[in-house]
Protein backbone atom coordinates (compact mmCIF):
# COMPACT_ATOMS: atom_id res chain seq x y z
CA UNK A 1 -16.87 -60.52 6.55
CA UNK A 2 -18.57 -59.02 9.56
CA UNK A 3 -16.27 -56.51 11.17
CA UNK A 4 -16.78 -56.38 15.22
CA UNK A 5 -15.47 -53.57 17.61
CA UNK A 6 -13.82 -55.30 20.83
CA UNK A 7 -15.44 -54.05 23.41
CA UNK A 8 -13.92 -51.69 25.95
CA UNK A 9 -12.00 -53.48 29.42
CA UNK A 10 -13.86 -52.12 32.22
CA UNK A 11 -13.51 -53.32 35.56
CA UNK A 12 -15.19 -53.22 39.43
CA UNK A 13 -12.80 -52.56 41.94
CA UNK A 14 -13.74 -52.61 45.93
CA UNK A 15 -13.36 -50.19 48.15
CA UNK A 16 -12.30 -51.60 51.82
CA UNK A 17 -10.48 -50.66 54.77
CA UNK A 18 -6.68 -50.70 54.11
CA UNK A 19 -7.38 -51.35 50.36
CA UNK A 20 -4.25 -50.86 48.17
CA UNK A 21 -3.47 -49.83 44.74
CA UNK A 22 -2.30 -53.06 44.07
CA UNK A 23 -5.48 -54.31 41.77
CA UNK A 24 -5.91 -50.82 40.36
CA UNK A 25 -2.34 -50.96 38.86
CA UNK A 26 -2.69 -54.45 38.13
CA UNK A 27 -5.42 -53.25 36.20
CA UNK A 28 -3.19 -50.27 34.61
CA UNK A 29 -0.90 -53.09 32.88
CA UNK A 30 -3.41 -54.71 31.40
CA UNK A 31 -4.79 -52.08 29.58
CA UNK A 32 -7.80 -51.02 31.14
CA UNK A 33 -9.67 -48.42 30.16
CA UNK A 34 -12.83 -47.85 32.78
CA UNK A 35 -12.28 -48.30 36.18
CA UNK A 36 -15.73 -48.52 38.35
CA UNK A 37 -15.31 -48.32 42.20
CA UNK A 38 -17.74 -49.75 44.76
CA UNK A 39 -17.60 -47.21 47.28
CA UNK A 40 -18.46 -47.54 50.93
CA UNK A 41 -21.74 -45.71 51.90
CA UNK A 42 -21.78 -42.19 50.32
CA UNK A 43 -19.12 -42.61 47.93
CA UNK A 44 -15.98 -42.51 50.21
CA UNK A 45 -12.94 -44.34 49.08
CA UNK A 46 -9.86 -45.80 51.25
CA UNK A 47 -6.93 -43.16 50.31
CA UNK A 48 -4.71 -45.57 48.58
CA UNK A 49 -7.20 -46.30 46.74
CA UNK A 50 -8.33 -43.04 45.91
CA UNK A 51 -4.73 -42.00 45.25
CA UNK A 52 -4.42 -45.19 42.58
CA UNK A 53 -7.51 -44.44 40.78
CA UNK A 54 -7.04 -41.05 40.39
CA UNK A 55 -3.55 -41.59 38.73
CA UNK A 56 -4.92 -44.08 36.01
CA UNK A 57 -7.67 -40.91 35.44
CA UNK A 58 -5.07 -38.83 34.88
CA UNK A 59 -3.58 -41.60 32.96
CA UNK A 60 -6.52 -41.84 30.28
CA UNK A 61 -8.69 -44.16 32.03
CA UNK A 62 -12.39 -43.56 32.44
CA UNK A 63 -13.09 -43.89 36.39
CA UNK A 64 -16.86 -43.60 37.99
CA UNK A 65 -17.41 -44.16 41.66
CA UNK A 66 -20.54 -45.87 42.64
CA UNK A 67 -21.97 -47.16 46.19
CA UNK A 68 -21.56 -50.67 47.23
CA UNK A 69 -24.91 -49.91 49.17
CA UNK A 70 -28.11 -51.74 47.88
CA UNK A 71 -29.93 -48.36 48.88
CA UNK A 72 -29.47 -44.78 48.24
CA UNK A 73 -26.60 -43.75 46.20
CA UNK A 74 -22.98 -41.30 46.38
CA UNK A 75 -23.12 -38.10 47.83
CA UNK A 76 -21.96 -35.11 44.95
CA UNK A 77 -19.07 -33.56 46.39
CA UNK A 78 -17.76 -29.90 45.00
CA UNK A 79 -14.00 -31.03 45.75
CA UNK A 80 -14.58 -34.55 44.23
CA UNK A 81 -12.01 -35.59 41.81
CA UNK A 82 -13.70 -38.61 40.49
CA UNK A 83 -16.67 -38.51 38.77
CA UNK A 84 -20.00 -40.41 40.64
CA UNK A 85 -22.01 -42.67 39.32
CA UNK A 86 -25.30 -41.09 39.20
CA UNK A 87 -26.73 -43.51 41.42
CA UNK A 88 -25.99 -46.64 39.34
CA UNK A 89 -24.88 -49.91 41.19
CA UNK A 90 -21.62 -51.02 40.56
CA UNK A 91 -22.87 -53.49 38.14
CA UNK A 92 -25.11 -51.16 36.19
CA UNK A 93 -22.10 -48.40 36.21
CA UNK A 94 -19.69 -50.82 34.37
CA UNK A 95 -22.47 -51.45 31.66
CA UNK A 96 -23.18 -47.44 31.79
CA UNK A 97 -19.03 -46.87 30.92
CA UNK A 98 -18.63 -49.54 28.60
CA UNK A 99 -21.18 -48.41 26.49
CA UNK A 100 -20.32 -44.52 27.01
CA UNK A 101 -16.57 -45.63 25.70
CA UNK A 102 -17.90 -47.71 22.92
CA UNK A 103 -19.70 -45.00 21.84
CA UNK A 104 -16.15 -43.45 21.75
CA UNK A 105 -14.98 -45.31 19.92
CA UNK A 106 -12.40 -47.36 22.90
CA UNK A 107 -12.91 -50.12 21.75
């Protein structure tokens, strides 16, 4: 019988003017463990939002921000609190975690 690790629940979440922490918590009850955020230009995130996804960090969830801009990436910030993508796309960043929690062991 061929065993198979589930693979890790790792989501894209938006960043928007006057988004909330509603999906982010959402999120947090169904057992997500990688957030991704698609940032606005260089890597800023509405407050809320920022405020939400650092609590499910602190919470044991792996979080990466990432621009939602098809061009250039997030700017490295010495008072950041989340970590940045490395300029991955949103898309590419949620392939990048899943694989760096598989490799983990998530699962």
């Amino acid at each position: 019988m061929l065993h198979r690790t589930p693979w890790p629940q790792v989501e894209i979440v938006m960043s928007y003017a006057g988004a909330s922490a509603t999906v982010v918590d959402a999120l947090l009850q169904s057992g997500v463990q990688g957030l991704v955020v698609a940032a606005t230009g260089n890597g800023t995130l509405h407050y809320a939002l920022q405020a939400a996804l650092e609590r499910a960090q602190a919470g044991g969830v792996a979080v990466r921000v990432a621009t939602r801009c098809p061009l250039g990436q997030t700017l490295a910030r010495p008072d950041a609190t989340l970590p940045n993508a490395q300029g991955l796309s949103p898309v590419k960043a949620r392939v990048s975690l899943l694989l760096e929690l598989l490799a983990r062991g998530s699962g």
